[in-house]
N, C-alpha and C. Protein backbone atom coordinates (compact mmCIF):
# COMPACT_ATOMS: atom_id res chain seq x y z
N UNK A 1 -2.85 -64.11 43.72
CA UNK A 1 -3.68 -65.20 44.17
C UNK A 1 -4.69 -64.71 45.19
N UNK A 2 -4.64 -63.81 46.21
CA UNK A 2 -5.36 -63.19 46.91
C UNK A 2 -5.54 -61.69 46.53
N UNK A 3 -6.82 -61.44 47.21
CA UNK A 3 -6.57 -60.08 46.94
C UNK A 3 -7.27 -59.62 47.90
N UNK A 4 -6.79 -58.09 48.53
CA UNK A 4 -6.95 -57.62 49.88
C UNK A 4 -8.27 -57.16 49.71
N UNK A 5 -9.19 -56.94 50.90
CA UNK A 5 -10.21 -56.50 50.99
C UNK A 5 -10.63 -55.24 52.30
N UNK A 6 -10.64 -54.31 51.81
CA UNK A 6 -10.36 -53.64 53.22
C UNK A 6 -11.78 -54.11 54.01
N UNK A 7 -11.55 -54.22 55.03
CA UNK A 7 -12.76 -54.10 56.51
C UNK A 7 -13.47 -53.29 56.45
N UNK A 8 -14.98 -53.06 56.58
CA UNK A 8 -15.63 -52.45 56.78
C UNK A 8 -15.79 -52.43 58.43
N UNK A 9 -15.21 -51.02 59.19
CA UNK A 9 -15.49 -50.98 60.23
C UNK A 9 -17.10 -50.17 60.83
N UNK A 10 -17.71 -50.38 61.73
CA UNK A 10 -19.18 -49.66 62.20
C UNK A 10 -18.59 -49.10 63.48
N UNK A 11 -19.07 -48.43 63.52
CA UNK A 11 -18.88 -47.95 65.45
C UNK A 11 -20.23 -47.88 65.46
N UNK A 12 -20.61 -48.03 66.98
CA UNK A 12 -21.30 -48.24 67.94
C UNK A 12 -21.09 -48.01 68.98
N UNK A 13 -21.59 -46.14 69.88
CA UNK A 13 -21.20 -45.41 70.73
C UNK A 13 -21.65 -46.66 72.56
N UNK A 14 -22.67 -47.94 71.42
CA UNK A 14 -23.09 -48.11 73.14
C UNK A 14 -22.31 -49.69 73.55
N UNK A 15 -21.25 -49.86 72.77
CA UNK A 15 -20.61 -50.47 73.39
C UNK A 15 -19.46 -50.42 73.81
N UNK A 16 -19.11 -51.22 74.59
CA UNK A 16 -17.83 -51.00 75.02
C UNK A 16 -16.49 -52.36 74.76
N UNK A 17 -17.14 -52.63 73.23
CA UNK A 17 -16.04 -53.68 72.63
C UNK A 17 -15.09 -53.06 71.74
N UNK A 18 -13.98 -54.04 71.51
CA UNK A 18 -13.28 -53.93 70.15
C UNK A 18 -13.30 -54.77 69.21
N UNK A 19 -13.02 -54.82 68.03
CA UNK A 19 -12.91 -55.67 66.78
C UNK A 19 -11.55 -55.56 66.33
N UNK A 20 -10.94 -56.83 66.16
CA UNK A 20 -9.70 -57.08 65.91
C UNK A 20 -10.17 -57.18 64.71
N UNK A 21 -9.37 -56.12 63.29
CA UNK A 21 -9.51 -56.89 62.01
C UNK A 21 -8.31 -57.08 61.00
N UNK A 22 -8.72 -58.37 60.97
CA UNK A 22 -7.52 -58.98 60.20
C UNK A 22 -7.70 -58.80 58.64
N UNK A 23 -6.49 -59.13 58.07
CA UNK A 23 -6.51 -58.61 56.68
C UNK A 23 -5.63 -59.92 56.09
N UNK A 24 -5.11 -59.97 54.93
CA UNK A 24 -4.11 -60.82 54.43
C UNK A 24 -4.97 -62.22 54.28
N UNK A 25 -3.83 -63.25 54.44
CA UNK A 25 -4.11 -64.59 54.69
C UNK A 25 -3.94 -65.44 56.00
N UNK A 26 -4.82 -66.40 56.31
CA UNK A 26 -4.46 -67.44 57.36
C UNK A 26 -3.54 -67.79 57.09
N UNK A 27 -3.07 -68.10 56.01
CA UNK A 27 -1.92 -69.90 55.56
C UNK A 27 -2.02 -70.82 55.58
N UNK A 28 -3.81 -71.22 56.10
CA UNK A 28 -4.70 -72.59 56.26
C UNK A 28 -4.52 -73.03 54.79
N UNK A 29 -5.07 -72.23 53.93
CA UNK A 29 -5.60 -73.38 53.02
C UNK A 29 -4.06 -73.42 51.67
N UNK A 30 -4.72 -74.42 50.48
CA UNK A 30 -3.77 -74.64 50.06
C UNK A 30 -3.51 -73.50 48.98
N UNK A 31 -1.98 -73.17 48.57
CA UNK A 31 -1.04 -72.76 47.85
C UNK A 31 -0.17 -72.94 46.45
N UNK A 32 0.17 -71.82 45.80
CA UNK A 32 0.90 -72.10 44.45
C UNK A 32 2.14 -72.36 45.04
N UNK A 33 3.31 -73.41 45.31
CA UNK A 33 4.33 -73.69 45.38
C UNK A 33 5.63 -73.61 44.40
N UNK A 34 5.38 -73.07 43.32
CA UNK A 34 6.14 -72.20 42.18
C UNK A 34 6.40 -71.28 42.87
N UNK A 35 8.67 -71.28 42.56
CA UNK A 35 8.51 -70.23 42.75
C UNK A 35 8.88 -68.85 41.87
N UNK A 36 8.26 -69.32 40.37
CA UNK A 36 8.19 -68.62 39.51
C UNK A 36 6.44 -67.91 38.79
N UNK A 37 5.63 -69.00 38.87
CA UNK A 37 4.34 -68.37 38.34
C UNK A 37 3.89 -67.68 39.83
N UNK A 38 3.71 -67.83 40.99
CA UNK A 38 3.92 -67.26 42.35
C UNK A 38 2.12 -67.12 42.40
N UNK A 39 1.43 -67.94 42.27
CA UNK A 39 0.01 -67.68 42.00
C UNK A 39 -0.37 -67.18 40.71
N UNK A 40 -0.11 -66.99 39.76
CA UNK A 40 -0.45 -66.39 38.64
C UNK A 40 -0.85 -67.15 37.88
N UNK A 41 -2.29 -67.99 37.31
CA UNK A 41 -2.27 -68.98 36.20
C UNK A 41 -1.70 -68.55 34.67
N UNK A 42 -0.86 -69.14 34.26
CA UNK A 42 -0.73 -68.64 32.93
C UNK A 42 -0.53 -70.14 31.88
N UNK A 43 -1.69 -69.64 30.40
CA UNK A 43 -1.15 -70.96 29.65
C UNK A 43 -0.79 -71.04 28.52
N UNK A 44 -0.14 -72.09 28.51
CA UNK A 44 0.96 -72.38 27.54
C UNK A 44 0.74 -71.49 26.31
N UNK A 45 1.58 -71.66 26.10
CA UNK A 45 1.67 -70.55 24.23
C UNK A 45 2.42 -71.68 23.38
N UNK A 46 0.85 -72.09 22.48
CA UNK A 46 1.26 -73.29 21.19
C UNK A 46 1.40 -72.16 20.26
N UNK A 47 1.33 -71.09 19.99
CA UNK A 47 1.61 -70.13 18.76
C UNK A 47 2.56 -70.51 18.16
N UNK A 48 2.55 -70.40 17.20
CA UNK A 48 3.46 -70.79 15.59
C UNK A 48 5.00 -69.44 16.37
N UNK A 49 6.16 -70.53 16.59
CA UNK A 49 7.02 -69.41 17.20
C UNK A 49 8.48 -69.34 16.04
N UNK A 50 8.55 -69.76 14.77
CA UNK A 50 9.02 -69.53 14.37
C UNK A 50 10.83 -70.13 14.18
N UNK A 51 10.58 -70.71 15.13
CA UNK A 51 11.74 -70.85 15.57
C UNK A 51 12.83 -70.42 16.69
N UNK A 52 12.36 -69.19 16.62
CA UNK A 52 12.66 -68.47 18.06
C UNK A 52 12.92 -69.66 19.61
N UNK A 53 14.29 -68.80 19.97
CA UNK A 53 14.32 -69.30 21.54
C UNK A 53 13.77 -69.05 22.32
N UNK A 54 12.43 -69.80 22.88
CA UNK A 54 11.39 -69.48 24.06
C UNK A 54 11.85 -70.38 25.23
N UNK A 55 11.54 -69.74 26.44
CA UNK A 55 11.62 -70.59 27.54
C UNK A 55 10.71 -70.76 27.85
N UNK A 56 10.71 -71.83 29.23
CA UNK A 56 10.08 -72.91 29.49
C UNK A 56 8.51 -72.62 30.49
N UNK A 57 9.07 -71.20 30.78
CA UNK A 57 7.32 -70.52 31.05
C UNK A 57 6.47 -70.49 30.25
N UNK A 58 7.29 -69.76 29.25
CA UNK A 58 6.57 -69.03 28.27
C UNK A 58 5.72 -70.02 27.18
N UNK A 59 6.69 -71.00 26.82
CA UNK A 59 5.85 -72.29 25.93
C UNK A 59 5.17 -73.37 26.70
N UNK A 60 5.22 -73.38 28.54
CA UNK A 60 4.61 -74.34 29.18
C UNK A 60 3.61 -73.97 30.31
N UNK A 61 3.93 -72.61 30.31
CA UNK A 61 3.30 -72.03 31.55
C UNK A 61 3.28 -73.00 32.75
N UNK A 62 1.94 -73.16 33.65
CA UNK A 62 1.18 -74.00 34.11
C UNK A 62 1.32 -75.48 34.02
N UNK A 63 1.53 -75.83 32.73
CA UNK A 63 0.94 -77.14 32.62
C UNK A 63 1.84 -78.06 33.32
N UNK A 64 1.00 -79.64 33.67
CA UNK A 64 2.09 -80.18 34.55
C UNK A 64 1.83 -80.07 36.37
N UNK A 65 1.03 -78.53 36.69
CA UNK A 65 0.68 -78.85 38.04
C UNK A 65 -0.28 -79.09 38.21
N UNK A 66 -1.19 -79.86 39.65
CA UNK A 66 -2.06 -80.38 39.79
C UNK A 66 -3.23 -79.32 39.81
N UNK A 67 -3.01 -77.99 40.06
CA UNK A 67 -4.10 -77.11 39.89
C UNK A 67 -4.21 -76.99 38.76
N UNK A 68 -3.86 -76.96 38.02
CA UNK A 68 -3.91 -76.70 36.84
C UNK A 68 -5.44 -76.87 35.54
N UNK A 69 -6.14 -75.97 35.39
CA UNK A 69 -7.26 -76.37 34.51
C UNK A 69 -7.31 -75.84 32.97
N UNK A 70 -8.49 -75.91 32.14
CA UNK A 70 -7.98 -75.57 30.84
C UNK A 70 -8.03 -74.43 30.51
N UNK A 71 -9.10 -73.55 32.24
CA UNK A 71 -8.97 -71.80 31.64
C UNK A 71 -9.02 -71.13 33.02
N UNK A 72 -7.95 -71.68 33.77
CA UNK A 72 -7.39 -70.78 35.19
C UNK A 72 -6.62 -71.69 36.52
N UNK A 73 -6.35 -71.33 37.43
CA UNK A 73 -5.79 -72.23 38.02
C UNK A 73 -7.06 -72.45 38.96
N UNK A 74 -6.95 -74.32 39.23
CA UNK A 74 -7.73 -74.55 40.23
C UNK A 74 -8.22 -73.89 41.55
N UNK A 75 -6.68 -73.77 42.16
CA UNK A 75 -6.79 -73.06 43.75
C UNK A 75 -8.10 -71.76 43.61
N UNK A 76 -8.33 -71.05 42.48
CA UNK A 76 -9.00 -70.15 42.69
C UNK A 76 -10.29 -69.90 42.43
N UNK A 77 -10.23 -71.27 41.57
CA UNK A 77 -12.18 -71.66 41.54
C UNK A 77 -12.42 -73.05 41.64
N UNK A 78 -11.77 -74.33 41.42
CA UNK A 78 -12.42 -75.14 41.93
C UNK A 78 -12.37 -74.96 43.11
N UNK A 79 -11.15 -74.99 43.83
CA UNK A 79 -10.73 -75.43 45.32
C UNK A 79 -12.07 -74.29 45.93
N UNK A 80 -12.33 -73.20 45.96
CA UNK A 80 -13.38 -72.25 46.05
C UNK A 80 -14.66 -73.11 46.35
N UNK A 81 -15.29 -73.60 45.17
CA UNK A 81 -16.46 -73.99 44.82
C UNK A 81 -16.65 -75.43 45.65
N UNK A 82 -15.27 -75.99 45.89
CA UNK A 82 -15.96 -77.15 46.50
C UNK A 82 -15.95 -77.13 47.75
N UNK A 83 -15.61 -75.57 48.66
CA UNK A 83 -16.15 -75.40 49.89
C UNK A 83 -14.88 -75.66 50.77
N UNK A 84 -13.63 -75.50 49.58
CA UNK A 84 -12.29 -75.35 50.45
C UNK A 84 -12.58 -76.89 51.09
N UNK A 85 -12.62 -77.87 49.90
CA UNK A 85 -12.58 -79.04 50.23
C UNK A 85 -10.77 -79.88 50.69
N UNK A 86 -10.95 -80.49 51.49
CA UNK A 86 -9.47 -80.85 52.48
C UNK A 86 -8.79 -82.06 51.19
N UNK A 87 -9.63 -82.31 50.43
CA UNK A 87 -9.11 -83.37 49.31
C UNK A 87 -7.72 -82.64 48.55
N UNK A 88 -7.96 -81.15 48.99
CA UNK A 88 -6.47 -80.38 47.84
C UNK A 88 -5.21 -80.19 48.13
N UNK A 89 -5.46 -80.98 50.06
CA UNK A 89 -4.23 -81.53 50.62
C UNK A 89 -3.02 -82.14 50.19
N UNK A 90 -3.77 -83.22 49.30
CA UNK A 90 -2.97 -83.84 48.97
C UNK A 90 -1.66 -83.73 47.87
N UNK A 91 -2.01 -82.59 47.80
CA UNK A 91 -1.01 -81.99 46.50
C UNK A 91 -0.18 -80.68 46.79
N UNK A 92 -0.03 -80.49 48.36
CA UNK A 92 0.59 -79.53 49.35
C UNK A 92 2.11 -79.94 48.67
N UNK A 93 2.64 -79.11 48.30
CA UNK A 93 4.50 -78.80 47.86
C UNK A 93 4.73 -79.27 46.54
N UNK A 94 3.58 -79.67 46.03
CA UNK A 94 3.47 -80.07 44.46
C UNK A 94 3.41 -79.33 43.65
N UNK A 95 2.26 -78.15 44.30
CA UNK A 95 1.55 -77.24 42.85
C UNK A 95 2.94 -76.23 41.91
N UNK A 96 3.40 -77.22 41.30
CA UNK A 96 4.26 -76.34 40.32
C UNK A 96 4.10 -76.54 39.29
N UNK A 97 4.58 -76.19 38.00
CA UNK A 97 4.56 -76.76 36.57
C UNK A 97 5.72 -78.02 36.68
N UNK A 98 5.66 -78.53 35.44
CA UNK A 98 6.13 -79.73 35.42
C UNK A 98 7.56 -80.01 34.89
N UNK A 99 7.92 -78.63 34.11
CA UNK A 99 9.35 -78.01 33.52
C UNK A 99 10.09 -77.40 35.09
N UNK A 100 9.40 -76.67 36.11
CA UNK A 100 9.77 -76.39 37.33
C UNK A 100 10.54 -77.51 38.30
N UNK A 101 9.16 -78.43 38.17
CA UNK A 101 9.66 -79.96 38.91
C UNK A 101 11.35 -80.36 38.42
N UNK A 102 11.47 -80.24 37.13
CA UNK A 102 12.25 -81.26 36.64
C UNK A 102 13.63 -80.37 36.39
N UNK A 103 13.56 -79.38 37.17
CA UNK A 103 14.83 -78.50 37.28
C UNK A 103 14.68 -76.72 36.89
N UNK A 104 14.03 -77.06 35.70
CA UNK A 104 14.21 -75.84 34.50
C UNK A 104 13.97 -74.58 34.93
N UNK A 105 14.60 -73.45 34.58
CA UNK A 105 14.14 -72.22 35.04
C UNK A 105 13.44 -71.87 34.20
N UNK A 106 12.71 -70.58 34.05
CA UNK A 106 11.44 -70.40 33.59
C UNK A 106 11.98 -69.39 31.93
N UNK A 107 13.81 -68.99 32.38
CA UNK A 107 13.71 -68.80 30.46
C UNK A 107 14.44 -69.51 30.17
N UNK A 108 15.19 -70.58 30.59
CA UNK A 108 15.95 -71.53 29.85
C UNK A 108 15.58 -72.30 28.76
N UNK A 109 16.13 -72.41 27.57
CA UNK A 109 15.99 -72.61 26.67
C UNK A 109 15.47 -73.78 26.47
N UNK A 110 14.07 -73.84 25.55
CA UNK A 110 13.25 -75.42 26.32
C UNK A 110 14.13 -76.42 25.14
N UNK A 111 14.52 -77.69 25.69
CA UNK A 111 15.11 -78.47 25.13
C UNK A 111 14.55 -79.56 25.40
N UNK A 112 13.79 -80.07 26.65
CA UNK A 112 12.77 -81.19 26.84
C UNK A 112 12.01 -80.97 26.55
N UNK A 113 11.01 -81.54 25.13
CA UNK A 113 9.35 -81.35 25.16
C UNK A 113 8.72 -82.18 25.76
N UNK A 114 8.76 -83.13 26.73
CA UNK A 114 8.12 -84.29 27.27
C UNK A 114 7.49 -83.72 28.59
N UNK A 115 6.34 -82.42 28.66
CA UNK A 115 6.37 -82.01 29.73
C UNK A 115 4.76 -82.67 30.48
């Protein structure tokens, strides 16, 4: 979900400051609360499966949380684009899939399709 950027440090023999530089994250803004996709958008797989036992990642990914869009997760380009708008508050301890919410682990054998 993030990704590190090293600092570009300058020196400058004629002063006599320092620069604290930080790296990582604040923890201000909002978060993937899965704690299986862990920031990672991934989506669903409608592929012809044969019959095969798939779990509930794998045939649902994503779908179900509020970030959720039709080709990435929100947090990393809408929430972006609208200037780290405070409206994405509202969905703080939510952002999970919707098989997550409702118990399921991520290979358990999907037996609810109502996702």
């Amino acid at each position: 979900m993030n990704t590190y950027e090293r600092p570009a440090v300058l020196v400058n023999e004629e002063l006599a400051e320092g620069v604290y530089a930080a790296s990582g994250t604040s923890g201000n803004g909002p978060k993937c609360d899965s704690a299986y996709m862990n920031g990672v958008w991934q989506a669903p797989d409608y592929s012809d499966w044969g019959g095969a036992t798939r779990g509930y990642k794998q045939q649902f990914a994503c779908l179900g949380c509020p970030a959720n869009t039709d080709n990435g997760c929100g947090l990393q380009t809408h929430y972006i684009e609208s200037g780290n708008a405070a409206s994405y508050d509202v969905d703080n301890g939510n952002r999970k899939p919707s098989w997550e919410k409702k118990g399921y682990g991520p290979d358990d054998p999907v037996t609810d399709w109502n996702m």
